[in-house]
N, C-alpha and C. Protein backbone atom coordinates (compact mmCIF):
# COMPACT_ATOMS: atom_id res chain seq x y z
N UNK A 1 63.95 25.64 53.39
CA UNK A 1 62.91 24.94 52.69
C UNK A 1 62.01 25.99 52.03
N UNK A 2 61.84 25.69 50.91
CA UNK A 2 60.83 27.02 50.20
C UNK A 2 59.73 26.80 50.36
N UNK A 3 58.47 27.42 50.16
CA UNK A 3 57.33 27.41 50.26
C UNK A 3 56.32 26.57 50.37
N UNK A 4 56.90 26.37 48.29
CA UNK A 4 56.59 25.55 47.59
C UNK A 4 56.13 23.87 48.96
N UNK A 5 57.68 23.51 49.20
CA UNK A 5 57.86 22.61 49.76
C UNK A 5 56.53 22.02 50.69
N UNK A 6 57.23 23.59 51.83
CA UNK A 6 56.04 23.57 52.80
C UNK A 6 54.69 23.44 52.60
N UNK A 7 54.00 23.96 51.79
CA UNK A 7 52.49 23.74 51.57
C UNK A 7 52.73 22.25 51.12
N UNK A 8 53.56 21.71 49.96
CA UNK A 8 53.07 20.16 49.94
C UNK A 8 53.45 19.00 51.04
N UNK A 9 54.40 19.68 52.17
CA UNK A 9 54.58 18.95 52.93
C UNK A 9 53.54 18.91 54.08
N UNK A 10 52.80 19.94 54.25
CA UNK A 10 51.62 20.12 54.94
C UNK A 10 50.42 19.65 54.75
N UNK A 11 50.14 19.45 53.43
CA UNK A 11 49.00 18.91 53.16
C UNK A 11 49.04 17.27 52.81
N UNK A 12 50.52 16.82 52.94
CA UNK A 12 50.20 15.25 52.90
C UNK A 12 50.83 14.99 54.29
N UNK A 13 50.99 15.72 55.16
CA UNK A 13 51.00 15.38 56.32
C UNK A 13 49.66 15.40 57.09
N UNK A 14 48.50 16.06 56.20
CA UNK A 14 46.72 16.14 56.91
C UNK A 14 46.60 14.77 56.10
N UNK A 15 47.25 15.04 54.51
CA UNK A 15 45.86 13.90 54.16
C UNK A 15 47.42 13.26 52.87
N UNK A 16 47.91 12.16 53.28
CA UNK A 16 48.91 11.48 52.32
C UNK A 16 48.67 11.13 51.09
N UNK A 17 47.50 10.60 50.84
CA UNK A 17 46.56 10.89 49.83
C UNK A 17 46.41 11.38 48.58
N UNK A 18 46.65 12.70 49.58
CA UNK A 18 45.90 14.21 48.29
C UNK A 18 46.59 14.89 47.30
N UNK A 19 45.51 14.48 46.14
CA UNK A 19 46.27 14.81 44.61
C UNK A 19 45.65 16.06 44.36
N UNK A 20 47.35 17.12 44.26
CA UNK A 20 46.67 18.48 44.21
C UNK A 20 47.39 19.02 43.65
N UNK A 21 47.20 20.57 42.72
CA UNK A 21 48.22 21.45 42.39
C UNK A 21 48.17 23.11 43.26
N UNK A 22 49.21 23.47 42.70
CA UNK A 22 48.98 25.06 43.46
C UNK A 22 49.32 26.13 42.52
N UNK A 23 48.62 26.89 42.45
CA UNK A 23 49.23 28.07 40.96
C UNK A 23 50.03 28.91 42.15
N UNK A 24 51.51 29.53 41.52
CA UNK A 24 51.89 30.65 42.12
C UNK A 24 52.21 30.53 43.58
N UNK A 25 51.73 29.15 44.19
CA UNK A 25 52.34 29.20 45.71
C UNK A 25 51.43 29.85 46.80
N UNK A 26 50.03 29.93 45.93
CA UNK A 26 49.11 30.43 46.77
C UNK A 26 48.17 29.37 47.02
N UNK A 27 47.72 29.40 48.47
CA UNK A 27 46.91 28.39 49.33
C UNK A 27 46.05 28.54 48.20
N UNK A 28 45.38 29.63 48.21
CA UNK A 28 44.09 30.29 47.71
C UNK A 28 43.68 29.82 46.52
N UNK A 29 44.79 28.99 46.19
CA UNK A 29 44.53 28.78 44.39
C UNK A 29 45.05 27.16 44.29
N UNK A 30 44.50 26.47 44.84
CA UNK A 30 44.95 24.81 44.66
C UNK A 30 43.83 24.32 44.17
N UNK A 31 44.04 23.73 43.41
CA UNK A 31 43.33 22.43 42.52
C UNK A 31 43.26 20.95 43.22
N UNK A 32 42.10 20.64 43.53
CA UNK A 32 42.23 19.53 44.18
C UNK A 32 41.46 18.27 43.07
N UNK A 33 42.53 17.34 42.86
CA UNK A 33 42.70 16.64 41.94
C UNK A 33 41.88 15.28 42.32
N UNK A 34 41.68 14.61 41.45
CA UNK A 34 40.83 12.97 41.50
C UNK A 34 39.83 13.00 42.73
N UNK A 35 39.00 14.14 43.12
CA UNK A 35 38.43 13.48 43.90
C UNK A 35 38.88 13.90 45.87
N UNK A 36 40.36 14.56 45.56
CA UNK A 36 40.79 14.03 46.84
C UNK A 36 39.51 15.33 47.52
N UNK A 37 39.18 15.18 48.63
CA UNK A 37 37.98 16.13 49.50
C UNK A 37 39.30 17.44 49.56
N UNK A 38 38.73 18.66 49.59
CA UNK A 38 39.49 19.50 49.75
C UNK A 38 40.08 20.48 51.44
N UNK A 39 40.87 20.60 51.41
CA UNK A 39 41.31 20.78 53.30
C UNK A 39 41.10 22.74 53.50
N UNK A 40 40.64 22.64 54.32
CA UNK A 40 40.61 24.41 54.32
C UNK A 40 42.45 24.50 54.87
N UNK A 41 42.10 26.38 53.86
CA UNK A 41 43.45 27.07 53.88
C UNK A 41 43.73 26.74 55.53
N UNK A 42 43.00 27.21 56.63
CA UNK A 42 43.54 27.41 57.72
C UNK A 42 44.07 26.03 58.23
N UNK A 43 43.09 25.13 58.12
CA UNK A 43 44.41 23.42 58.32
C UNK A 43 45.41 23.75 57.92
N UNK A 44 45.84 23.74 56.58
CA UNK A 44 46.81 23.82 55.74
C UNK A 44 48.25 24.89 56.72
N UNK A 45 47.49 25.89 56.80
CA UNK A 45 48.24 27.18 57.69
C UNK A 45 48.92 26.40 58.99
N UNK A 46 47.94 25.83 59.85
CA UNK A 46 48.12 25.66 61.22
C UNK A 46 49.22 24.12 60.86
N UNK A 47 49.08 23.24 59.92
CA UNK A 47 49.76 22.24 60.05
C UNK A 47 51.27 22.39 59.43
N UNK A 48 51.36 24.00 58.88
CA UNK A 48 53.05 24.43 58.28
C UNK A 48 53.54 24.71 59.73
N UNK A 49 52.99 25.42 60.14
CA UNK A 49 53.61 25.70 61.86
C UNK A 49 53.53 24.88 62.57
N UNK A 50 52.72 23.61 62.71
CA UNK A 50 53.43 22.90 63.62
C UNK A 50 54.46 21.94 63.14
N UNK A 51 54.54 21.90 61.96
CA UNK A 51 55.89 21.27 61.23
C UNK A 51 56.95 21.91 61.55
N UNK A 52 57.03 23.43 60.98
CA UNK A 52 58.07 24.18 61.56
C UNK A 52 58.47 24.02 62.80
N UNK A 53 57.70 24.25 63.68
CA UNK A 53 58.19 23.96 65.42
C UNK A 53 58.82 22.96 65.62
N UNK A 54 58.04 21.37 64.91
CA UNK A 54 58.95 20.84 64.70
C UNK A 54 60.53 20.39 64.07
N UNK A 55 60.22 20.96 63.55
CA UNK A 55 62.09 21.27 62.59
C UNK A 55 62.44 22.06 63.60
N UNK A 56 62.27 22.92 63.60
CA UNK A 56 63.49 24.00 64.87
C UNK A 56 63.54 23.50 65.94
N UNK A 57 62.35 22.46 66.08
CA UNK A 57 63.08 22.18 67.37
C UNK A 57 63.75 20.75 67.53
N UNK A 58 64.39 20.14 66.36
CA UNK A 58 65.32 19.12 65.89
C UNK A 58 66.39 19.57 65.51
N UNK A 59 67.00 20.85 65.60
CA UNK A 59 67.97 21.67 65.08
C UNK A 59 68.97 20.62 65.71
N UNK A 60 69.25 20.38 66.91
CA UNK A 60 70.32 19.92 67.55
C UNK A 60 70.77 18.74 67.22
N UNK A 61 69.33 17.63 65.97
CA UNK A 61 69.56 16.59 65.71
C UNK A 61 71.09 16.92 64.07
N UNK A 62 70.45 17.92 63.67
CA UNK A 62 71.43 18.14 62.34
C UNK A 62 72.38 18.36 62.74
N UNK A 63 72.59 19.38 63.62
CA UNK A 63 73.63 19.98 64.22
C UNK A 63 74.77 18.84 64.94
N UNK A 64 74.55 18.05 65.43
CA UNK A 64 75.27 16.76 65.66
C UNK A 64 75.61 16.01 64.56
N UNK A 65 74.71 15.71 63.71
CA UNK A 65 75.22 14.34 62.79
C UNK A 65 76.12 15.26 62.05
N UNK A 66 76.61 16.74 61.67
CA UNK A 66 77.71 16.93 61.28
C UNK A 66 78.82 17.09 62.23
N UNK A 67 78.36 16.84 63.16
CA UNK A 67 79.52 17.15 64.38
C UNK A 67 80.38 16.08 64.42
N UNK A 68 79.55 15.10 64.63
CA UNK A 68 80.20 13.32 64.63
C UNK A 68 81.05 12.98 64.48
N UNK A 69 82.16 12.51 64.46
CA UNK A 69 83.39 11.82 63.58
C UNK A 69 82.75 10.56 62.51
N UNK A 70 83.21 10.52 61.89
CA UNK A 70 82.45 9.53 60.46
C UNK A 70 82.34 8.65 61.79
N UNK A 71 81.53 7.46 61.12
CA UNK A 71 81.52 6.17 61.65
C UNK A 71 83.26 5.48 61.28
N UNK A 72 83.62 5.66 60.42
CA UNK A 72 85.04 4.62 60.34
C UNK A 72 86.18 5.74 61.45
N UNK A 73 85.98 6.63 61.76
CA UNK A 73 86.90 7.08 62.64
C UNK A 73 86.37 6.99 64.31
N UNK A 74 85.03 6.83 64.53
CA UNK A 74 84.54 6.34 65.88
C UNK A 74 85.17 4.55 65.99
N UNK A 75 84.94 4.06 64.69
CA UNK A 75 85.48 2.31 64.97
C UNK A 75 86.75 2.35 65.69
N UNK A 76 87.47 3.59 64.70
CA UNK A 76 88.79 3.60 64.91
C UNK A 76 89.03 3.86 66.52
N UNK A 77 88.60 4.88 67.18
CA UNK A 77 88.44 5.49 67.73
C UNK A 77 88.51 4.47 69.27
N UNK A 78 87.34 3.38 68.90
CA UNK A 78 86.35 2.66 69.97
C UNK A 78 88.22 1.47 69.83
N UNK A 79 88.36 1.34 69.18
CA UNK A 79 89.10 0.16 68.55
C UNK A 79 90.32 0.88 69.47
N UNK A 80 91.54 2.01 69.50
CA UNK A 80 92.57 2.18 70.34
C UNK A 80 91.85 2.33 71.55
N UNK A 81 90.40 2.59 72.13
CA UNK A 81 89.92 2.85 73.37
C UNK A 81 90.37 1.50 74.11
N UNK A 82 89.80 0.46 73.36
CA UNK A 82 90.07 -1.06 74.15
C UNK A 82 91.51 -1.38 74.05
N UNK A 83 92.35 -1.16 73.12
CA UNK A 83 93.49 -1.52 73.28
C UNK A 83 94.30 -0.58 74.46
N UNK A 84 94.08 0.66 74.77
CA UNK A 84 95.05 1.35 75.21
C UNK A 84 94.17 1.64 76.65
N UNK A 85 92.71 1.54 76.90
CA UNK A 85 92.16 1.76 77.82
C UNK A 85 91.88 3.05 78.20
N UNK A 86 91.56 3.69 77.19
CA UNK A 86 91.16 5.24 77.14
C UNK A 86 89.44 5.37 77.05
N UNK A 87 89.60 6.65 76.57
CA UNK A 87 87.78 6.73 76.57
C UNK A 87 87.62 7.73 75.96
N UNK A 88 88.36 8.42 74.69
CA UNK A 88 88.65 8.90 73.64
C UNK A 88 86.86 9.06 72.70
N UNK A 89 86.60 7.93 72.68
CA UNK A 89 85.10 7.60 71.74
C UNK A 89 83.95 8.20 72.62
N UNK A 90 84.09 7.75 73.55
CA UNK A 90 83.24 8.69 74.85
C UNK A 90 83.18 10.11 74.70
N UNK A 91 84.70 10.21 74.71
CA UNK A 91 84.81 11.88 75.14
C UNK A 91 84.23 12.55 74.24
N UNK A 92 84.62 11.95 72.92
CA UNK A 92 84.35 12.72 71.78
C UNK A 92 82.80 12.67 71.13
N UNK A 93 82.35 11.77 71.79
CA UNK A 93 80.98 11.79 71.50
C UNK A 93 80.33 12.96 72.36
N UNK A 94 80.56 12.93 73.82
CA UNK A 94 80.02 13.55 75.21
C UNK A 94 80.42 14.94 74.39
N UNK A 95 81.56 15.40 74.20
CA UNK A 95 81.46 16.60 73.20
C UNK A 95 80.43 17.03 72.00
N UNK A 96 80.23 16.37 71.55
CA UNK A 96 78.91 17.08 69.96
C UNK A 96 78.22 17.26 71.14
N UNK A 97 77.65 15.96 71.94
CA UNK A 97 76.22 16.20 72.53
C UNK A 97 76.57 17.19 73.95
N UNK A 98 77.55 17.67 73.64
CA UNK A 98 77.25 18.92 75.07
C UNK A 98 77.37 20.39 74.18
N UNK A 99 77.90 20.55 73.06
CA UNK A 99 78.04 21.24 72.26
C UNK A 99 76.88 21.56 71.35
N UNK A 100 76.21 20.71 71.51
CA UNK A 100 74.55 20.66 70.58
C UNK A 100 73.63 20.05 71.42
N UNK A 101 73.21 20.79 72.67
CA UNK A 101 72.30 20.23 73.39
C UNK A 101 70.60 20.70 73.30
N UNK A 102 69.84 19.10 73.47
CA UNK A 102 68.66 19.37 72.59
C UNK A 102 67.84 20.48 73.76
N UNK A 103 67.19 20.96 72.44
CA UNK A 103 66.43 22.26 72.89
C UNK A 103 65.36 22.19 74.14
C-alpha cells in the first residue's frame, strides 16, 4: 500500500468526513477543505500504525482465501464427501487453516 493510500486511509478512519488534499505526500502540507476541522499530524501518525498492526496482523486472513479451493471445487468436494463418506472437504480445509494459522 503506498503512502499516498495510507495517510487517506488514516484520516477517514479519524474523521469519514474529511475533505482534504496533500501536496507531495507530506502530512505537513494538507489542505483541509469545506470546512472539515483540521486533525493534528500526530493523530494522523498514530492512526497509520494502528491500521498497520492491524493489516499484519490479518495476514493469515489473505493468506487463506488464496489457499482455499474455489468454492465450486469445495461443493464438489463436500458433494463426493456424502456420497462416498469421506472427509476430504474437512481435511482440506483443516489444512489452509493449520498452514496459515492466525497470528
Amino acid at each position: 500500500m503506498n503512502i499516498a493510500t495510507k495517510h487517506f486511509l488514516a484520516i477517514k478512519g479519524i474523521n469519514p468526513n474529511a475533505e482534504f488534499s496533500i501536496t507531495n505526500n507530506d502530512l505537513d502540507n494538507i489542505n483541509w477543505l469545506n470546512g472539515t476541522t483540521p486533525i493534528p499530524k500526530a493523530d494522523i501518525e498514530a492512526k497509520m500504525v494502528e491500521l498497520q498492526t492491524e493489516y499484519d496482523a490479518n495476514q493469515y486472513q489473505r493468506d487463506r482465501a488464496t489457499a482455499y479451493p474455489s468454492i465450486q471445487e469445495q461443493l464438489d468436494m463436500q458433494y463426493w464427501d456424502n456420497v462416498n463418506g469421506t472427509t476430504n472437504w474437512k481435511d482440506a480445509i483443516a489444512k489452509v487453516k493449520l498452514d496459515n494459522p492466525k497470528s
